[in-house]
Every structure is written in structure tokens, then in C-alpha cells.
Protein backbone atom coordinates (compact mmCIF):
# COMPACT_ATOMS: atom_id res chain seq x y z
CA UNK A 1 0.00 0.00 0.00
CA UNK A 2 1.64 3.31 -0.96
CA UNK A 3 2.46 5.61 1.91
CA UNK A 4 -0.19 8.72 2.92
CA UNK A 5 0.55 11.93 1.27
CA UNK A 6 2.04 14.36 3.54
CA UNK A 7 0.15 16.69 5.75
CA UNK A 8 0.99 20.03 5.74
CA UNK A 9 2.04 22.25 8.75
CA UNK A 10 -1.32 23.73 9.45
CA UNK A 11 -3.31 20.83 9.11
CA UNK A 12 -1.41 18.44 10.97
CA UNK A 13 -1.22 21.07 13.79
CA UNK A 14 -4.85 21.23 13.32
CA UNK A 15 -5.07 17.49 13.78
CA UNK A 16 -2.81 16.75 16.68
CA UNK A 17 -4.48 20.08 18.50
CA UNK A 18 -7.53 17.96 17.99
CA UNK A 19 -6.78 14.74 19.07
CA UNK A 20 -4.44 16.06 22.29
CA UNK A 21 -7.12 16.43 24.80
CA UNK A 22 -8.18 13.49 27.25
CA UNK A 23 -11.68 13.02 26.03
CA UNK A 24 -11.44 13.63 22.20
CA UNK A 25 -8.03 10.64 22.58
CA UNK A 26 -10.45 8.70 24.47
CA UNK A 27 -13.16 9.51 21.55
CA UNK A 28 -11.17 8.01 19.05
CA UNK A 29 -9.95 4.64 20.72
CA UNK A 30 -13.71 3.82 21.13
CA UNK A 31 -14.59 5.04 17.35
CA UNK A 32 -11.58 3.15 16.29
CA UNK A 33 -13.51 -0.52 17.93
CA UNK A 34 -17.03 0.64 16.44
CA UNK A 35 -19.47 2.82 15.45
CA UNK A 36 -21.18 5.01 17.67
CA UNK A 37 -23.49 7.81 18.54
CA UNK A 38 -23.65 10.34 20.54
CA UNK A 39 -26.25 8.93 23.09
CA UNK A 40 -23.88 5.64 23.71
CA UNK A 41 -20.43 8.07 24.06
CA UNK A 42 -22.30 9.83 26.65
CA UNK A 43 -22.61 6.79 28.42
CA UNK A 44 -19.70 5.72 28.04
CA UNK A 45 -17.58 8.72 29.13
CA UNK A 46 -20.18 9.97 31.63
CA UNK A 47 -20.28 13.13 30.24
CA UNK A 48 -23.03 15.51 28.79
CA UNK A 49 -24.13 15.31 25.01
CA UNK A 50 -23.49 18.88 24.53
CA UNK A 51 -19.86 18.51 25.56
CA UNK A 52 -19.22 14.94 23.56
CA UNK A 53 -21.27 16.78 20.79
CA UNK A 54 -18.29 19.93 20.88
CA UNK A 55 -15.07 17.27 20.87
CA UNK A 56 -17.11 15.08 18.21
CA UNK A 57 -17.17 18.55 15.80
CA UNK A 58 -13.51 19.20 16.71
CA UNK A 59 -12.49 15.79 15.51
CA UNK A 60 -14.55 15.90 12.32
CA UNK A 61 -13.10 18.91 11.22
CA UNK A 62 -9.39 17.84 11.92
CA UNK A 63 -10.64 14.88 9.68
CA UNK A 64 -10.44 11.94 12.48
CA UNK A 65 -13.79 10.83 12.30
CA UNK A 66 -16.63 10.99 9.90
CA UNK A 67 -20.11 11.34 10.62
CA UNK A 68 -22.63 9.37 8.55
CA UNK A 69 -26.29 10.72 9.36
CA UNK A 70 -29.46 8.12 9.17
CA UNK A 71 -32.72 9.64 9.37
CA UNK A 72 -32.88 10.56 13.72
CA UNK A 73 -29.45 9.25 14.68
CA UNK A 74 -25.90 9.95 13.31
CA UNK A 75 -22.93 7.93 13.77
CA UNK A 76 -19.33 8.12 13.79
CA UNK A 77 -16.74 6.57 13.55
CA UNK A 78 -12.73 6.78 12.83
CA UNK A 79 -11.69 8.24 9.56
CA UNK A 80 -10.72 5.44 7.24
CA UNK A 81 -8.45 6.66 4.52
CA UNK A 82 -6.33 9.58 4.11
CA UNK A 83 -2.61 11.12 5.80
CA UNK A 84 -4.98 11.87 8.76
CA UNK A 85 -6.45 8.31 9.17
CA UNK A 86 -3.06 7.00 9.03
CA UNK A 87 -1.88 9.62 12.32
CA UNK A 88 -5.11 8.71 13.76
CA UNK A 89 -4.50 4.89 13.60
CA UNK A 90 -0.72 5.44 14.58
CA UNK A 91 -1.94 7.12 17.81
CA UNK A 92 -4.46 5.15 19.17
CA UNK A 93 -2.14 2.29 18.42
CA UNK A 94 0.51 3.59 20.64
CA UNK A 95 -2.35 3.46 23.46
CA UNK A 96 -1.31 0.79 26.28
CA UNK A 97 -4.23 -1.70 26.21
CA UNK A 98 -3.94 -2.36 29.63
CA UNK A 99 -3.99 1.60 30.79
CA UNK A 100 -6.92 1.85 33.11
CA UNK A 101 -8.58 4.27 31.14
CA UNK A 102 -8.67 2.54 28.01
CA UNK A 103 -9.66 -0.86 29.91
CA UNK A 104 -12.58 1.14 31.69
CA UNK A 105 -13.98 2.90 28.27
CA UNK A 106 -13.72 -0.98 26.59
CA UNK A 107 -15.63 -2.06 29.33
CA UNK A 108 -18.18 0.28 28.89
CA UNK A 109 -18.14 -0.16 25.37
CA UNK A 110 -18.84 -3.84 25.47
CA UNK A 111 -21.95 -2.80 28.04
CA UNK A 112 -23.48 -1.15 25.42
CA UNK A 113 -23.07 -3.23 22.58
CA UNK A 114 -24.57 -5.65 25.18
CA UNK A 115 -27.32 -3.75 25.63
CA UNK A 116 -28.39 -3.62 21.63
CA UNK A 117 -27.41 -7.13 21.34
CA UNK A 118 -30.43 -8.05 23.97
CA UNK A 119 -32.56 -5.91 22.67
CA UNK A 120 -32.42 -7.76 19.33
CA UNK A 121 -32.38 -10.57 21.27
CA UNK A 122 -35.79 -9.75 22.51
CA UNK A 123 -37.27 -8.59 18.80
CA UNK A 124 -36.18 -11.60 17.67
CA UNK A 125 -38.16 -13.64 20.52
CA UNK A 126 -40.90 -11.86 20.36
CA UNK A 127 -41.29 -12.19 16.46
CA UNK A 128 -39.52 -15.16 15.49
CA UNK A 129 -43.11 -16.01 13.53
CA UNK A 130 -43.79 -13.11 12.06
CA UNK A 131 -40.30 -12.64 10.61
CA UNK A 132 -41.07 -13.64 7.16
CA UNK A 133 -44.15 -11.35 6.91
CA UNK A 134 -42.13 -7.81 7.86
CA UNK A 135 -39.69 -8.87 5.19
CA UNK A 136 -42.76 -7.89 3.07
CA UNK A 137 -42.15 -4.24 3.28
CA UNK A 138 -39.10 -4.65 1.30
CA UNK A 139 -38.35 -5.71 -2.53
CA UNK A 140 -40.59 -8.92 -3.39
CA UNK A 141 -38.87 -11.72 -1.87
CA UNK A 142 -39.36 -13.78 -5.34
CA UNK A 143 -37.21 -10.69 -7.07
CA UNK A 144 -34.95 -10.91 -4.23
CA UNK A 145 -34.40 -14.25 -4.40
CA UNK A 146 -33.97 -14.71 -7.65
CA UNK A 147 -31.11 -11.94 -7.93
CA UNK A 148 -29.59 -13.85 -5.02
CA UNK A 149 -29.39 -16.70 -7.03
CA UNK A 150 -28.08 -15.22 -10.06
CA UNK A 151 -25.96 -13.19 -8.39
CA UNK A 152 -24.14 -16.22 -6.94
CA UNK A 153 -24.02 -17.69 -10.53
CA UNK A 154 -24.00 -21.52 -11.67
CA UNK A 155 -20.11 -22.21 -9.87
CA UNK A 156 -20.80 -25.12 -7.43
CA UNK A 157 -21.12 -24.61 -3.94
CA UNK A 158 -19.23 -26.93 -1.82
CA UNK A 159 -19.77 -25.51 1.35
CA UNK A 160 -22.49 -22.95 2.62
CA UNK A 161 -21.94 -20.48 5.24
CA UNK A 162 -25.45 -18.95 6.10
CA UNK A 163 -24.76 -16.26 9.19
CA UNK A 164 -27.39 -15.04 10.58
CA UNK A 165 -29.41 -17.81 9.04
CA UNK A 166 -32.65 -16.36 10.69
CA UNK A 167 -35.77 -18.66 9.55
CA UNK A 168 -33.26 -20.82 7.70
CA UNK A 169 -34.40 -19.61 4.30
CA UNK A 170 -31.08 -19.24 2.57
CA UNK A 171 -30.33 -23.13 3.60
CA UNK A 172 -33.80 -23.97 2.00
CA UNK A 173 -32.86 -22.18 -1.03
CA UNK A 174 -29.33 -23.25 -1.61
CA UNK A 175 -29.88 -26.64 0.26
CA UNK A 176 -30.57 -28.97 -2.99
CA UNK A 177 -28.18 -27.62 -4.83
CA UNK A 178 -24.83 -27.23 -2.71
CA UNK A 179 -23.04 -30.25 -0.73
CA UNK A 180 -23.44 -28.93 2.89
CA UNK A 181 -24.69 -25.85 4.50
CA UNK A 182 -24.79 -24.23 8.09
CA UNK A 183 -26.63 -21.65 9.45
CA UNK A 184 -25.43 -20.37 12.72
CA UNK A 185 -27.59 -17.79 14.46
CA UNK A 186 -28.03 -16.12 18.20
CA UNK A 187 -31.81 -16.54 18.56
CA UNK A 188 -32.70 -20.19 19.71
CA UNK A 189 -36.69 -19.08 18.55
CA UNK A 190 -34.92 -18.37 15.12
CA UNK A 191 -33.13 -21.70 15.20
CA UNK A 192 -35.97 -23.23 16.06
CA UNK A 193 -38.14 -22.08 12.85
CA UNK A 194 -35.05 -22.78 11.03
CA UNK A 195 -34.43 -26.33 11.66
CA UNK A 196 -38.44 -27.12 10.99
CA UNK A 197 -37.83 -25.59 8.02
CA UNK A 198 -35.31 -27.84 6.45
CA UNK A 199 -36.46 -31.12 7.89
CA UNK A 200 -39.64 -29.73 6.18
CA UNK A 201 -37.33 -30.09 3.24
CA UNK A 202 -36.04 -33.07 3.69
CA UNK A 203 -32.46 -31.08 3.69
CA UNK A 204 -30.18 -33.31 5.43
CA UNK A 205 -26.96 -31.75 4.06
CA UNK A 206 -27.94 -28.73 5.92
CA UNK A 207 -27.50 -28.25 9.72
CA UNK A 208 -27.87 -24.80 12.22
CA UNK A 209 -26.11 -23.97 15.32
CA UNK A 210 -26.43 -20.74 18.06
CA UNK A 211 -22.91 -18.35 17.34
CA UNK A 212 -21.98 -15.59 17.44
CA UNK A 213 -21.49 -13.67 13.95
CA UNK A 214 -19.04 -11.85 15.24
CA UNK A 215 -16.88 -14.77 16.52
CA UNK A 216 -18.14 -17.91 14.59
CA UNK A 217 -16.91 -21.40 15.84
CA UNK A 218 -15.77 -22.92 12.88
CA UNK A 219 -11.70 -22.97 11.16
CA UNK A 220 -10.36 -20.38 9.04
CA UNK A 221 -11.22 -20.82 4.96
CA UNK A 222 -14.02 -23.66 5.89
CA UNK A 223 -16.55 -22.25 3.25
CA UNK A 224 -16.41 -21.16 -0.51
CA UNK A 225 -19.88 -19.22 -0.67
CA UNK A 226 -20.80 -17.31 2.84
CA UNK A 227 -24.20 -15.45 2.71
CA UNK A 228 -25.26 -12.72 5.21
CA UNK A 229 -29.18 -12.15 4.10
CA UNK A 230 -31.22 -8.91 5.83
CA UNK A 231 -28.46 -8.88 8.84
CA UNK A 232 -26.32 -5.99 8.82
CA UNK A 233 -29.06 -3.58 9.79
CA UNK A 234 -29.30 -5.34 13.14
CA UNK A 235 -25.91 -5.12 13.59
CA UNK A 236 -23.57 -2.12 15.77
CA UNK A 237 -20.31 -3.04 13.69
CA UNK A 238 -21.14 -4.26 10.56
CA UNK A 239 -17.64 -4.22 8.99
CA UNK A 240 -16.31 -6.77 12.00
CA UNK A 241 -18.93 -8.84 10.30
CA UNK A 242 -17.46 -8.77 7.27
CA UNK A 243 -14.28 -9.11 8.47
CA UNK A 244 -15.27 -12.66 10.43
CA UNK A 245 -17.03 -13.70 6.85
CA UNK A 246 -14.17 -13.22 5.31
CA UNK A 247 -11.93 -15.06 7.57
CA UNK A 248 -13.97 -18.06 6.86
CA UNK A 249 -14.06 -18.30 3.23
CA UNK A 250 -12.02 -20.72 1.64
CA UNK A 251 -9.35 -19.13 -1.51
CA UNK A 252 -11.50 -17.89 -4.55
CA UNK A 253 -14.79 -18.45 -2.01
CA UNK A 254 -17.41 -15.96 -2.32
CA UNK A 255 -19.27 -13.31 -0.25
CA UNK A 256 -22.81 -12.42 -0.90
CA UNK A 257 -24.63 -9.75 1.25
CA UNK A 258 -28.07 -8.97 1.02
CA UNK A 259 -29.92 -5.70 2.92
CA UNK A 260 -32.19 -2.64 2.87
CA UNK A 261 -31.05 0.36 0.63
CA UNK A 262 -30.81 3.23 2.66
CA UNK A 263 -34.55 4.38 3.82
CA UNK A 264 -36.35 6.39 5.99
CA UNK A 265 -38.35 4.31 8.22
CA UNK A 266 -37.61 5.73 11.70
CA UNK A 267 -39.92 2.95 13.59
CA UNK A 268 -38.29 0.05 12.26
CA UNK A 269 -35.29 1.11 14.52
CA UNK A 270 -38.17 2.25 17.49
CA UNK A 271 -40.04 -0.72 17.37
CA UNK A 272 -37.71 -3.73 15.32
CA UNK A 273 -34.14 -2.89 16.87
CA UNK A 274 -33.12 -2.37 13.64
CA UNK A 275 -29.91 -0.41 14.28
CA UNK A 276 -29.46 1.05 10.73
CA UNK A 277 -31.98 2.18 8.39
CA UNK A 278 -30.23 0.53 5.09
CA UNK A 279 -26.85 1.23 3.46
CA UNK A 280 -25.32 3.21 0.52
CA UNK A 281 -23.71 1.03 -1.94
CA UNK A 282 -19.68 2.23 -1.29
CA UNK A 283 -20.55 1.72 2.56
CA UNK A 284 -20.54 -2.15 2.11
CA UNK A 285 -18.28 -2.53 -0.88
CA UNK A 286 -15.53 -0.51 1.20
CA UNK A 287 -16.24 -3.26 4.42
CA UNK A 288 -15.62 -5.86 2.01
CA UNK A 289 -11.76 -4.64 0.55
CA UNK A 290 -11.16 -3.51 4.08
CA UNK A 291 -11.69 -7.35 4.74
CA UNK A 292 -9.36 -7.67 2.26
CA UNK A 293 -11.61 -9.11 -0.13
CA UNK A 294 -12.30 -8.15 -3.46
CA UNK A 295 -15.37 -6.33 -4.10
CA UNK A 296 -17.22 -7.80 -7.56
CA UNK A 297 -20.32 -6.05 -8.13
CA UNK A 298 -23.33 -4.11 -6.50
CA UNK A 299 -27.46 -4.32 -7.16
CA UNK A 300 -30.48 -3.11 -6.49
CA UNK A 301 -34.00 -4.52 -6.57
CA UNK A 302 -36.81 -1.62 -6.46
CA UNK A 303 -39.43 -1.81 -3.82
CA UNK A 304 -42.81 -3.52 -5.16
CA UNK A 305 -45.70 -1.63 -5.56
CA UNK A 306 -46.62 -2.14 -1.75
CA UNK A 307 -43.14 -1.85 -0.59
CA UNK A 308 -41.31 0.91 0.62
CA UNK A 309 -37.18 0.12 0.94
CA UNK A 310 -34.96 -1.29 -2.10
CA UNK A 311 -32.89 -4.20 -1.39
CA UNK A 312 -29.39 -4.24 -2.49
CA UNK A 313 -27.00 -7.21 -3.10
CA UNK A 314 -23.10 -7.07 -2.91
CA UNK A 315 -21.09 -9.97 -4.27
CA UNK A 316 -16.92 -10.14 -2.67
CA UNK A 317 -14.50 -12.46 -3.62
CA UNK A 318 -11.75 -13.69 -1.75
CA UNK A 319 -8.67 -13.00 -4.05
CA UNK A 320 -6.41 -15.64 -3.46
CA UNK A 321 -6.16 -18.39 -5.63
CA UNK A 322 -7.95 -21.74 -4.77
CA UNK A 323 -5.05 -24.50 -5.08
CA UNK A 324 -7.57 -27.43 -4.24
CA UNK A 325 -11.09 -28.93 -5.09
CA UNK A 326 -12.37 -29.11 -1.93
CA UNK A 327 -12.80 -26.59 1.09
CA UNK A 328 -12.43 -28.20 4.61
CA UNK A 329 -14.61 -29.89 6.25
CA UNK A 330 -16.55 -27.35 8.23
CA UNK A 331 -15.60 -27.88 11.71
């Protein structure tokens, strides 16, 4: 990767003025672990939303973090690319991970992506039967499913990676077709309707399991095709997602991820824990080459004539080259 291009003495005064103060340092080691907004630094840092609002606008304007507005709530996070995302990686690297402080904040950090976690938890509990019906406000599942398809092509699918397997769907759809599948998911409700659904069937090459999607139980390269179907929008750090997708998929394997265009359906986050409302086309394809993966193509399928949010599809390869026939076995 070719070095940053220099800063010059004004704005890298500008920068360092802006990252030299206790809470605007402590700002970016959080932003640099996930995404955040405003309400969850406050609670983090224990301090008022006017005052994390003030450092937040210091460090956007030094270019350390970028704000990405969606419809009530915006969220930041570390600037990615650039001569000042470089000096902002370089310093919160030089952080001791063991300094009390920076303990403390993690600490908090994890409490609060606790917090949303449960409170998917609960949708997801609460709904497990009526999941398939609120996918209705979206593209027409058959269009949807049929770009899915295509998208992934005719290349034989050894082994399936469904995460976030939800009702099991994916498996049901890919099941006949591929030599195994697996569908891990958090929600035992979830994995419930998902394992009727493929002994309904008769899918015996497929199989689902509670994990975590940010930490799944299974070797490194174990899949060539990993799916991750109406997720992301539940998720607070989408790109670690990515990132654990990617770590599974065998050389040449592909990554397919299906979710909402960006929209403006407020209650879907107030009443479904949905914890983004869609996302833009480069916001995805950049998770996927930070990954390291290499991003193939990008589409949309318009909302039906009773729907209201587009559903895009983005299709990542990994780019190394595939020396055998066969995956692993998937542990």
C-alpha cells in the first residue's frame, strides 16, 4: 500500500491540537472498535451530550472521524483513509491496552453493545413467527431471491456459510443444490423455525447452530460461498462482520450480502431494533476490501408496488487463488 501523502504544517497542527485532549483521545480509541453515537459516548464517558457533541465537531473537522447521518441518529466513527487516518490509527495504536482508562472505556463499550445485542435478542423472541411477513415491506422476496441466485451464478457450492441464518431460508434455497450448508444464528426461537424448516425439506446436508457472527466457531477458509441475508441492519459493527465472513471463506470463495437500501423508516429502529436504516452502496463494498476481499459487483431490486425500501445485493471475492477442489470440512 503506498504511503499517505504528507500533511501540511497547518493541518497536521490542526489534527494533533484535535486529538491532544483526554476526552477527544479517548473519543477516538472507542470510534476506532465501532461505530457510535452520541447517546452511547455519553454513556460511556459519563459526560453531557453537549460537551461529547463539541469534541465530536472538533475531531470531524481535523478529519479523524466521519459522521454518517441516518434519518434521527448519526454515527461516527474513525476516519478510514487519508494522511490523517493514518496519524489517527498510529496514535491510538501507541495506546497501552492495559492503561486503566482505556480498559474502563472498553468495558463500557462492550456494556453497550450488550445492551443492543439483547434488545435484538428480545425482537427476535418476540417475532420469530412473524419474521417472514415484515420482510414484506421490502423488494418482493421472489425478485430478491432470484437476484440472489443469479448473483451467486451456476459455480458449485461446496460448502455454505449462512450467518445469521434467521428462519433458515437461505439453507432452503441453496440446500438442494450445494453439498453442505450451516446456518449459525443467536436466537434459539430463530433456530428453532429454522431447523423445521429444512427437515420440512427433507435437507439433510444442511445443519444450524447458536454463534456468534461476530466470533463464529468454525476454522479459518471452511466455506467457498458465505451469505449474510437482511443482517447488517441489526448489527452495531457491521464491517467486523465482514471481516469474520471473510476469515472463513475458503481461496476464490465468495461473499454475498443482502440488505435494505438506505430508507427512511424511523420505527423500524423504534419498534424492530433495527440499528441502521439501510446502506449506501460504497458503505458495504468498502467493508468488504477492508476485509481484504475483493469487491465484484453491486445491485439493487426496487421496492414492489406495496413496498417501501430497495434491497441491495453485494457480491466479494476472496482474491487468493484456490489450489484445491475441496474446502475443509466445516468444523
Amino acid at each position: 500500500m503506498a504511503d499517505p501523502a504528507p500533511l501540511k504544517f497547518e493541518a497536521l497542527n490542526t489534527l494533533l491540537k484535535a486529538a491532544g485532549e483526554s476526552t477527544r483521545l479517548r473519543i477516538l480509541a472507542l470510534l476506532a472498535e465501532a461505530e457510535l453515537t452520541v447517546s452511547d459516548l455519553t454513556e460511556i464517558l459519563r459526560q453531557s451530550q453537549p460537551r461529547i457533541s463539541r469534541h465530536l465537531k472538533l475531531l470531524a473537522e481535523a478529519d479523524l472521524v466521519e459522521r454518517h447521518r441516518e434519518g434521527a441518529w448519526a454515527f461516527f466513527r474513525m476516519t478510514e483513509s487519508g494522511a490523517s487516518a493514518e496519524v489517527a490509527r498510529q496514535l491510538v495504536g501507541r495506546l497501552d491496552p492495559l492503561d486503566r482508562i482505556v480498559v474502563r472505556d472498553r468495558e463500557r463499550l462492550s456494556s453497550v453493545r450488550q445492551d443492543r445485542a439483547d434488545a435484538a435478542q428480545d425482537y427476535f423472541r418476540a417475532h420469530a413467527a412473524q419474521w417472514d411477513r415484515i420482510r414484506k415491506l421490502h423488494a418482493p422476496d421472489e425478485a430478491v431471491e432470484a437476484a440472489i441466485v443469479s448473483t451467486l451464478g451456476a459455480k458449485p457450492v461446496n460448502a455454505l456459510l449462512d450467518l445469521g441464518t434467521g428462519t433458515g431460508r437461505m439453507l432452503e434455497l441453496f440446500g438442494p443444490s450445494i453439498g453442505r450448508g450451516l446456518g449459525v444464528d443467536m436466537s434459539p426461537d430463530m433456530l428453532s423455525l429454522a431447523r423445521a424448516r429444512i427437515e420440512r425439506a427433507g435437507l439433510r446436508n444442511c445443519s444450524v447452530r447458536q454463534g456468534d457472527i461476530y466470533d463464529v466457531d468454525v476454522a479459518d477458509g471452511s466455506f467457498d460461498a458465505v451469505i449474510v441475508h437482511q443482517v447488517l441492519h441489526f448489527l452495531t459493527d457491521g464491517a467486523r462482520a465482514i471481516r469474520e465472513a471473510a476469515r472463513v471463506m475458503a481461496p476464490g470463495g465468495r461473499l454475498l450480502v443482502i440488505d435494505f437500501a438506505p430508507h427512511d423508516l424511523e420505527f423500524l429502529r423504534e419498534e424492530h431494533a433495527h440499528h441502521r436504516l439501510g446502506f449506501a452502496p460504497e458503505t458495504v463494498s468498502q467493508w468488504m476490501s477492508a476485509a481484504g476481499l475483493e469487491f465484484t459487483s453491486h445491485k439493487s431490486i426496487p421496492p414492489g408496488s406495496d413496498g417501501k425500501i430497495a434491497v441491495s445485493l453485494w457480491l466479494g471475492r476472496d482474491p487468493r487463488v484456490q489450489i484445491a477442489s475441496n474446502v475443509r470440512e466445516v468444523a
